[in-house]
C-alpha atoms as a PDB file:
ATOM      1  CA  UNK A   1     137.040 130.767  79.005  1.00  0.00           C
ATOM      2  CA  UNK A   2     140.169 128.743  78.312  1.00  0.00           C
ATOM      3  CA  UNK A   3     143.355 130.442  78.094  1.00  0.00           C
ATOM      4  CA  UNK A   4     145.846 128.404  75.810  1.00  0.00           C
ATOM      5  CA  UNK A   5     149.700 128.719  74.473  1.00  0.00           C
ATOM      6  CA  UNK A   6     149.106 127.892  71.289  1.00  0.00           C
ATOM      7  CA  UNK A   7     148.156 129.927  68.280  1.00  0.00           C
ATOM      8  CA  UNK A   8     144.759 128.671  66.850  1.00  0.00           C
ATOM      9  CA  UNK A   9     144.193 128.759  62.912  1.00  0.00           C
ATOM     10  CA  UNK A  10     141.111 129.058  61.780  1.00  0.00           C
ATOM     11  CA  UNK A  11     139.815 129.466  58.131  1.00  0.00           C
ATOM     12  CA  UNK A  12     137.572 132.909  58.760  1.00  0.00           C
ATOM     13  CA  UNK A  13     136.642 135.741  60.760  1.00  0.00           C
ATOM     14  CA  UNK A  14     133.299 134.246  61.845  1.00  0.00           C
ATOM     15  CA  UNK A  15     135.638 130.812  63.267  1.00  0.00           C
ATOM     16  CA  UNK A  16     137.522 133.723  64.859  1.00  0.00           C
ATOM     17  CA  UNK A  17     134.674 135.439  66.548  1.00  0.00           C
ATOM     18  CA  UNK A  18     133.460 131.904  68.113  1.00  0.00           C
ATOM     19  CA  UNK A  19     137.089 131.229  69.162  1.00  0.00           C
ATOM     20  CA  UNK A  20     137.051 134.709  71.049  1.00  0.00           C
ATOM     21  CA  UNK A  21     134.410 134.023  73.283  1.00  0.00           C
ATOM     22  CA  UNK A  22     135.609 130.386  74.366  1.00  0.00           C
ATOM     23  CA  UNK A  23     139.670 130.554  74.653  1.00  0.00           C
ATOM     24  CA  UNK A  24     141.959 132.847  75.120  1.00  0.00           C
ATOM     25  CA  UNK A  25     144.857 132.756  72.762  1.00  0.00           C
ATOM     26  CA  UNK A  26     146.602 134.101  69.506  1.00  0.00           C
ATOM     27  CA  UNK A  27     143.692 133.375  66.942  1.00  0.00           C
ATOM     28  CA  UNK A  28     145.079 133.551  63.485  1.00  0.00           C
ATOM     29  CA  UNK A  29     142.576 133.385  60.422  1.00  0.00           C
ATOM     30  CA  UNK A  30     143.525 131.836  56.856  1.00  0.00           C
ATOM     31  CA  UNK A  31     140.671 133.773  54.771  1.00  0.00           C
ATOM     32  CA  UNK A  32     140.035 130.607  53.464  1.00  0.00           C
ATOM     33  CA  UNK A  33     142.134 129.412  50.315  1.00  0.00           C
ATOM     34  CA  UNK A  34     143.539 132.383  50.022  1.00  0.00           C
ATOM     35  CA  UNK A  35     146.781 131.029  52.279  1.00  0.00           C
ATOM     36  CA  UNK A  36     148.157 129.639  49.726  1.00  0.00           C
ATOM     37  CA  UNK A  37     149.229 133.357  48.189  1.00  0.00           C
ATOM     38  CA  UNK A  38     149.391 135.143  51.183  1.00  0.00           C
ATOM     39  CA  UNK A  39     153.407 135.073  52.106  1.00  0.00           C
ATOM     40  CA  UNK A  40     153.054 137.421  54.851  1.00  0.00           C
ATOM     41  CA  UNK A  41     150.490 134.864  56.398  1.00  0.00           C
ATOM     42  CA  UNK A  42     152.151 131.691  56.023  1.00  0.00           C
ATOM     43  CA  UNK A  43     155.445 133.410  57.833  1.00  0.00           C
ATOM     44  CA  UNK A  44     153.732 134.171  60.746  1.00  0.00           C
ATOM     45  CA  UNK A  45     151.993 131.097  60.739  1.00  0.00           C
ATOM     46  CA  UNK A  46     155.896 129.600  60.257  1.00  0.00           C
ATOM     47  CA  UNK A  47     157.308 131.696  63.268  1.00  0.00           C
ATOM     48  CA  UNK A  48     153.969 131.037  65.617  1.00  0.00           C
ATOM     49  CA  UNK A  49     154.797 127.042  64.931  1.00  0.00           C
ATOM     50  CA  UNK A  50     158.575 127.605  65.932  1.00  0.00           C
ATOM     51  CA  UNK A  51     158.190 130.072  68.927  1.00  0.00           C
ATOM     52  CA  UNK A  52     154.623 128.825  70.884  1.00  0.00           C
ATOM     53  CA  UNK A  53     153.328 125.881  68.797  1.00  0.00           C
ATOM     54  CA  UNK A  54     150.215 126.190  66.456  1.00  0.00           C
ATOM     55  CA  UNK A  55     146.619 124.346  66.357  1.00  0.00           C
ATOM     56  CA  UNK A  56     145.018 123.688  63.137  1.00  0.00           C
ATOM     57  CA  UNK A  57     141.160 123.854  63.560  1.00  0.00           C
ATOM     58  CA  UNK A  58     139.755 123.868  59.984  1.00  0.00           C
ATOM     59  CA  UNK A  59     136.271 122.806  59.166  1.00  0.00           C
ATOM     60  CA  UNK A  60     135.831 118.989  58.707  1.00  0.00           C
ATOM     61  CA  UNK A  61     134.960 119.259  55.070  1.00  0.00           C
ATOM     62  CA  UNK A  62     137.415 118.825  52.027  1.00  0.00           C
ATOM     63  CA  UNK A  63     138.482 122.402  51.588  1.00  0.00           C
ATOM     64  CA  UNK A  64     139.360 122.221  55.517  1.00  0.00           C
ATOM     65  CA  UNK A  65     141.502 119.450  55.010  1.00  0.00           C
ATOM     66  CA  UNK A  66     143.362 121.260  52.052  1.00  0.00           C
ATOM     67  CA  UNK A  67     143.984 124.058  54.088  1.00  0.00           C
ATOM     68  CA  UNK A  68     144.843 122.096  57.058  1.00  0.00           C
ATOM     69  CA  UNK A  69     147.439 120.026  55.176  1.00  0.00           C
ATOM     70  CA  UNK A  70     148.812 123.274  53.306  1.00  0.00           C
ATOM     71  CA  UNK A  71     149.366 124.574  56.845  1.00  0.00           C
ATOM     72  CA  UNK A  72     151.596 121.513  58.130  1.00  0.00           C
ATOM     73  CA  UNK A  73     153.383 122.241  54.916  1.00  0.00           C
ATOM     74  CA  UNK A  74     154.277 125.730  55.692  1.00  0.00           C
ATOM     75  CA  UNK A  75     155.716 124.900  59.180  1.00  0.00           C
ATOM     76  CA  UNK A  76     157.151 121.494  59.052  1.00  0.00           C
ATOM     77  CA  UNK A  77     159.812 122.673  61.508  1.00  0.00           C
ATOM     78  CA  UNK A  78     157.447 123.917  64.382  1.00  0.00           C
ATOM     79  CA  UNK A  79     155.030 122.449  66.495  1.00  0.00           C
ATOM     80  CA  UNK A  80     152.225 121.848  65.064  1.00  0.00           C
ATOM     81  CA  UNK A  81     149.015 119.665  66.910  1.00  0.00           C
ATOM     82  CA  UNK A  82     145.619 118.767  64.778  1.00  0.00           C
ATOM     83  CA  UNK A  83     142.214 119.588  66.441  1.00  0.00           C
ATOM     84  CA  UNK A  84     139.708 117.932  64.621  1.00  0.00           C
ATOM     85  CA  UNK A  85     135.630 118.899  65.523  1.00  0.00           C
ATOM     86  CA  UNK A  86     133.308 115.864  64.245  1.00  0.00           C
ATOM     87  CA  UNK A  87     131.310 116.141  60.957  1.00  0.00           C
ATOM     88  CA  UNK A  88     127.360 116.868  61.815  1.00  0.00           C
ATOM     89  CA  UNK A  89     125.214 117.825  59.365  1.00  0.00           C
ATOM     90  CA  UNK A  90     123.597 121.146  59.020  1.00  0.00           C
ATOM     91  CA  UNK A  91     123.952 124.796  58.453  1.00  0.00           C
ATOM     92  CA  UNK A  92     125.211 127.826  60.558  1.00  0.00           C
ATOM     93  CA  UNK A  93     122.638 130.055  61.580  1.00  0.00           C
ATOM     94  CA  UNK A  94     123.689 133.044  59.564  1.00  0.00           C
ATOM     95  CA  UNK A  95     123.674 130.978  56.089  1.00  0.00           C
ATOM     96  CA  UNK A  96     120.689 130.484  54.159  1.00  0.00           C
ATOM     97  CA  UNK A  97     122.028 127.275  52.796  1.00  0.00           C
ATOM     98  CA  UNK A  98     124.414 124.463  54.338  1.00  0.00           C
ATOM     99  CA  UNK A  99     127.657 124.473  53.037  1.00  0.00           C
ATOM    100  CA  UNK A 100     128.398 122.445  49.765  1.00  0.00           C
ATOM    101  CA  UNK A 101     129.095 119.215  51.964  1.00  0.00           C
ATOM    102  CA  UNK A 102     125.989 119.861  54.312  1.00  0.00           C
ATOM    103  CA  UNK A 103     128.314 119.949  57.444  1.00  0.00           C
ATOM    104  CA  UNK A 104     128.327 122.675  60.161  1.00  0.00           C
ATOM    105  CA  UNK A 105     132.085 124.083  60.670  1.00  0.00           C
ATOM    106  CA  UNK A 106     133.905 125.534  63.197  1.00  0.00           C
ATOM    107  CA  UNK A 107     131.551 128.469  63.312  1.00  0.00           C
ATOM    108  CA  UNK A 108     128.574 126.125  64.286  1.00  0.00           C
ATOM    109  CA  UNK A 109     130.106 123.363  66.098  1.00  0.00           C
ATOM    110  CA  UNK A 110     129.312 124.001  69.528  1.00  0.00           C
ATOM    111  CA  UNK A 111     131.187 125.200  72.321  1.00  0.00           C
ATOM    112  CA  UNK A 112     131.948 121.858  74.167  1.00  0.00           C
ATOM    113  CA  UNK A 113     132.916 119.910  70.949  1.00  0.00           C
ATOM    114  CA  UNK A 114     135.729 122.932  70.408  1.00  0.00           C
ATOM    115  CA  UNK A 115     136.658 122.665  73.748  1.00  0.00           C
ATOM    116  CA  UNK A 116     136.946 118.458  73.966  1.00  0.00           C
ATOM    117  CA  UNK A 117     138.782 118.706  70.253  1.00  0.00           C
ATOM    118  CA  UNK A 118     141.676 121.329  71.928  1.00  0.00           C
ATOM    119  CA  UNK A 119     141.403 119.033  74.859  1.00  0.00           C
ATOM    120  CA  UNK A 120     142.341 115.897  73.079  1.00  0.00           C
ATOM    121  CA  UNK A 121     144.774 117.293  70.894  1.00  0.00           C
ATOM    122  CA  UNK A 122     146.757 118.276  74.115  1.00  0.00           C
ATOM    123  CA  UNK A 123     146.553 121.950  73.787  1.00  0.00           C
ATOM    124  CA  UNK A 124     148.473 123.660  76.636  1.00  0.00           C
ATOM    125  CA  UNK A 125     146.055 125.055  78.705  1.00  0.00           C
ATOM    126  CA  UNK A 126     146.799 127.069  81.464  1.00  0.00           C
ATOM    127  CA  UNK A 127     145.800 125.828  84.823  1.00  0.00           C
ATOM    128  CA  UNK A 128     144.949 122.430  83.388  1.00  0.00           C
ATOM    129  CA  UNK A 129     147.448 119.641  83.707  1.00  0.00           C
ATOM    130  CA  UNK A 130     148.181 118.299  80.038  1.00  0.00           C
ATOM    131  CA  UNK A 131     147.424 115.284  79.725  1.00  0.00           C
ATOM    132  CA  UNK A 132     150.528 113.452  78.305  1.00  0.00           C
ATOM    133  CA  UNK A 133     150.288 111.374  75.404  1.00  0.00           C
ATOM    134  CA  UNK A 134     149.966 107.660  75.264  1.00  0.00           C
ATOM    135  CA  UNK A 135     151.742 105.124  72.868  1.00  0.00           C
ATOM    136  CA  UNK A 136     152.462 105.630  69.630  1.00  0.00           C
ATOM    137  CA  UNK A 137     150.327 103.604  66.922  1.00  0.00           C
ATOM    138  CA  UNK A 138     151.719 102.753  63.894  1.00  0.00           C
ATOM    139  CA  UNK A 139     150.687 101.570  60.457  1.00  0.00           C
ATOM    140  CA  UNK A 140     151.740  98.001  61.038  1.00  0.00           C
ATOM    141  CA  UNK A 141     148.815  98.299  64.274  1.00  0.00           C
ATOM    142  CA  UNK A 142     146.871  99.343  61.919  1.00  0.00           C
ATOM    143  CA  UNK A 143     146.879  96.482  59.230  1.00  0.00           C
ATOM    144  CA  UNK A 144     146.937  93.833  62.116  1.00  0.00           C
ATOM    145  CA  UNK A 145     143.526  95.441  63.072  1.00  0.00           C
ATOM    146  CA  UNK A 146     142.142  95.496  59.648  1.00  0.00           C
ATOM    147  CA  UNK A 147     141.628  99.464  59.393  1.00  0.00           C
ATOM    148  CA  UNK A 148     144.325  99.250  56.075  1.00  0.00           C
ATOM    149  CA  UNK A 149     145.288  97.193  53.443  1.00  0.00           C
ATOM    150  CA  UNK A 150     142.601  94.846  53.796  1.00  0.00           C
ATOM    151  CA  UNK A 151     139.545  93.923  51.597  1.00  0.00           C
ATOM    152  CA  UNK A 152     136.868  96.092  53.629  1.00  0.00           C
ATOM    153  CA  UNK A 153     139.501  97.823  55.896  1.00  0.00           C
ATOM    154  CA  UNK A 154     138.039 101.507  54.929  1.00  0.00           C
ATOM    155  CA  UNK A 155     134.602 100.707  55.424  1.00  0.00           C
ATOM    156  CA  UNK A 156     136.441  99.236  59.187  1.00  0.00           C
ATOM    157  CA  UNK A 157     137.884 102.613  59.430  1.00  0.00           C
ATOM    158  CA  UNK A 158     134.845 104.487  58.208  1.00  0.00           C
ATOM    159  CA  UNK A 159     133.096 103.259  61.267  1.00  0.00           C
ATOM    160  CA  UNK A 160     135.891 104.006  63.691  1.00  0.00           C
ATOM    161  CA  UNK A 161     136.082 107.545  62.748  1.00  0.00           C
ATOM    162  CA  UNK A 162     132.626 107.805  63.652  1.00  0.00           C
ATOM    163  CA  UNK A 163     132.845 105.897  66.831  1.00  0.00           C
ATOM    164  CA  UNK A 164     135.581 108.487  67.882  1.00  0.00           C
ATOM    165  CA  UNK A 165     133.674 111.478  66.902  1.00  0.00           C
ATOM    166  CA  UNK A 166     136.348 111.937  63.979  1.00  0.00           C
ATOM    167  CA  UNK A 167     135.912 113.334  60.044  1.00  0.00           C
ATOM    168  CA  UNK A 168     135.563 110.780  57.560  1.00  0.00           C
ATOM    169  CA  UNK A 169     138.616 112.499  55.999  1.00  0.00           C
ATOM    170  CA  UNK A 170     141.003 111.973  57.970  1.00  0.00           C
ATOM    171  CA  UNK A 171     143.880 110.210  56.969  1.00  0.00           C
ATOM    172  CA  UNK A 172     145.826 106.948  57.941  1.00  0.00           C
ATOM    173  CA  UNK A 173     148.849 109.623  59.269  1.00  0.00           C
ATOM    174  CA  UNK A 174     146.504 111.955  60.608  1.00  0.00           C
ATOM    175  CA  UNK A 175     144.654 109.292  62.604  1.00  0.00           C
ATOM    176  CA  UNK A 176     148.083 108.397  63.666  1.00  0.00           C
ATOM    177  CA  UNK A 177     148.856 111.755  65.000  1.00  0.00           C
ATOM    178  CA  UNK A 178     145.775 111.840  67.212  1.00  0.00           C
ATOM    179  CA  UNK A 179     145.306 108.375  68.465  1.00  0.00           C
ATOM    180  CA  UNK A 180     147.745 108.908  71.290  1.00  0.00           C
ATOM    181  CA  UNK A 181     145.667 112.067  72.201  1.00  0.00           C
ATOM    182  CA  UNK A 182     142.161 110.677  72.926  1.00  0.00           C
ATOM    183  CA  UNK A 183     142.803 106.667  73.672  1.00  0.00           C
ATOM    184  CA  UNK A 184     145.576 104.145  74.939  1.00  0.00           C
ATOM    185  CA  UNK A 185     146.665 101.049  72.992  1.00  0.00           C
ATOM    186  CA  UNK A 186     144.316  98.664  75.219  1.00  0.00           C
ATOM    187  CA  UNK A 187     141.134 101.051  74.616  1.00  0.00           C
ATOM    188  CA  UNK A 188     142.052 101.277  71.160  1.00  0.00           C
ATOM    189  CA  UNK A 189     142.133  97.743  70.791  1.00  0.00           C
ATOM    190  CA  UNK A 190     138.725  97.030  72.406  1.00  0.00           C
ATOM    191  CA  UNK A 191     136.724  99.673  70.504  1.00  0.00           C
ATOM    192  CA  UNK A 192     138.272  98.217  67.432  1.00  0.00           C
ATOM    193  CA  UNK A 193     137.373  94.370  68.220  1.00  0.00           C
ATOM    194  CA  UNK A 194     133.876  96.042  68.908  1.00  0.00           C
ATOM    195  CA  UNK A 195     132.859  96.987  65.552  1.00  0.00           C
END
C-alpha cells in the first residue's frame, strides 16, 4: 500500500473500495453524475484542490470524461493532476453485463495499472521521490508532428494514445497535461516518428 497527499476522486463506492486496499489517502467519491447538483460535494472537492491537491481518476469512458472535466471546472484554482487508467475491454466481475462502452473502469482495472497511472501523473507519494516533470509540449509540437490539424492527424493520434496506454478520449489539452508526466521531448519524438 501506497500512502499519497493527494485526495483521489473517484466516480463510486465500488472505485472507492479498490482504492482502499491499494493507497492510502483521502478517497472522495462523485456518485457518478450526480456532482453536478451536489454543492456540498463540489466544495470539498474545491477546498481538497486548494489545501493538498486533488487526482481525478474517472473511468476511461465518456461519462468519465464528463465528470472528470466538470471536476477541473469546480476547482480551477487548486491543484489538480489527471490519472488516466487505459481503456481494455470487458466487464467487472460483479456486473452481469459490460458497461455501455464495453470497457472495464476503475473498479476492474487492475492494481498495477492504478498504481503506474498515480505514478505518472506525479502523485506525491510518501517515501517515493517524485519524479519531476519534463518539458512542456505544446500545440505548435503537436502540429509539427502531425497529431493535429493535419489530414489524418487523429487517426496519428489515435495510435499514440494507444501506444502510451492512454483513452482514446483524451483531449489535445489533456494529452498536454500528461506528456511531461510519462515521457521527455526526445522519447516523445521517437515514438512519434515510429508510427
Amino acid at each position: 500500500m501506497i500512502k499519497i497527499k493527494e485526495a483521489v476522486i473517484v466516480e463510486g463506492k465500488y472505485d472507492k473500495i479498490k482504492l482502499k486496499g491499494i493507497i492510502d489517502a483521502p478517497i472522495i467519491e462523485t456518485n457518478g453524475f450526480r456532482i453536478f447538483k451536489d454543492r456540498d460535494k463540489r466544495r470539498l472537492i474545491s477546498a481538497m484542490a486548494k489545501n493538498r491537491g486533488i487526482i481525478i481518476l474517472t473511468d476511461s469512458d465518456s461519462a468519465g470524461f464528463v465528470i472528470r472535466n466538470h471536476i477541473k471546472g469546480i476547482a480551477p484554482d487548486g491543484r489538480i493532476l489527471n490519472a488516466y487508467i487505459p481503456q481494455i475491454l470487458g466487464k467487472e466481475s460483479r456486473k452481469a453485463q459490460p458497461s455501455k462502452e464495453g470497457f472495464l473502469g476503475v473498479e476492474g482495472t487492475s492494481s498495477e495499472y492504478i498504481l503506474s497511472a498515480l505514478r505518472k501523473c506525479g502523485a506525491t507519494i510518501e517515501s517515493e521521490t517524485s519524479k519531476p516533470q519534463g518539458a512542456k509540449f505544446t500545440k505548435a509540437q503537436l502540429y509539427e508532428l502531425g497529431l493535429t490539424g493535419g489530414e489524418h492527424s487523429s487517426e496519428k493520434r489515435a495510435k499514440l494514445l494507444k501506444r502510451l496506454g492512454l483513452p482514446a478520449y483524451l483531449t489535445t489539452n489533456a494529452l498536454l497535461e500528461i506528456l511531461p508526466c510519462i515521457t521527455t521531448a526526445e522519447e516523445f519524438e521517437e515514438i512519434v516518428n515510429s508510427l
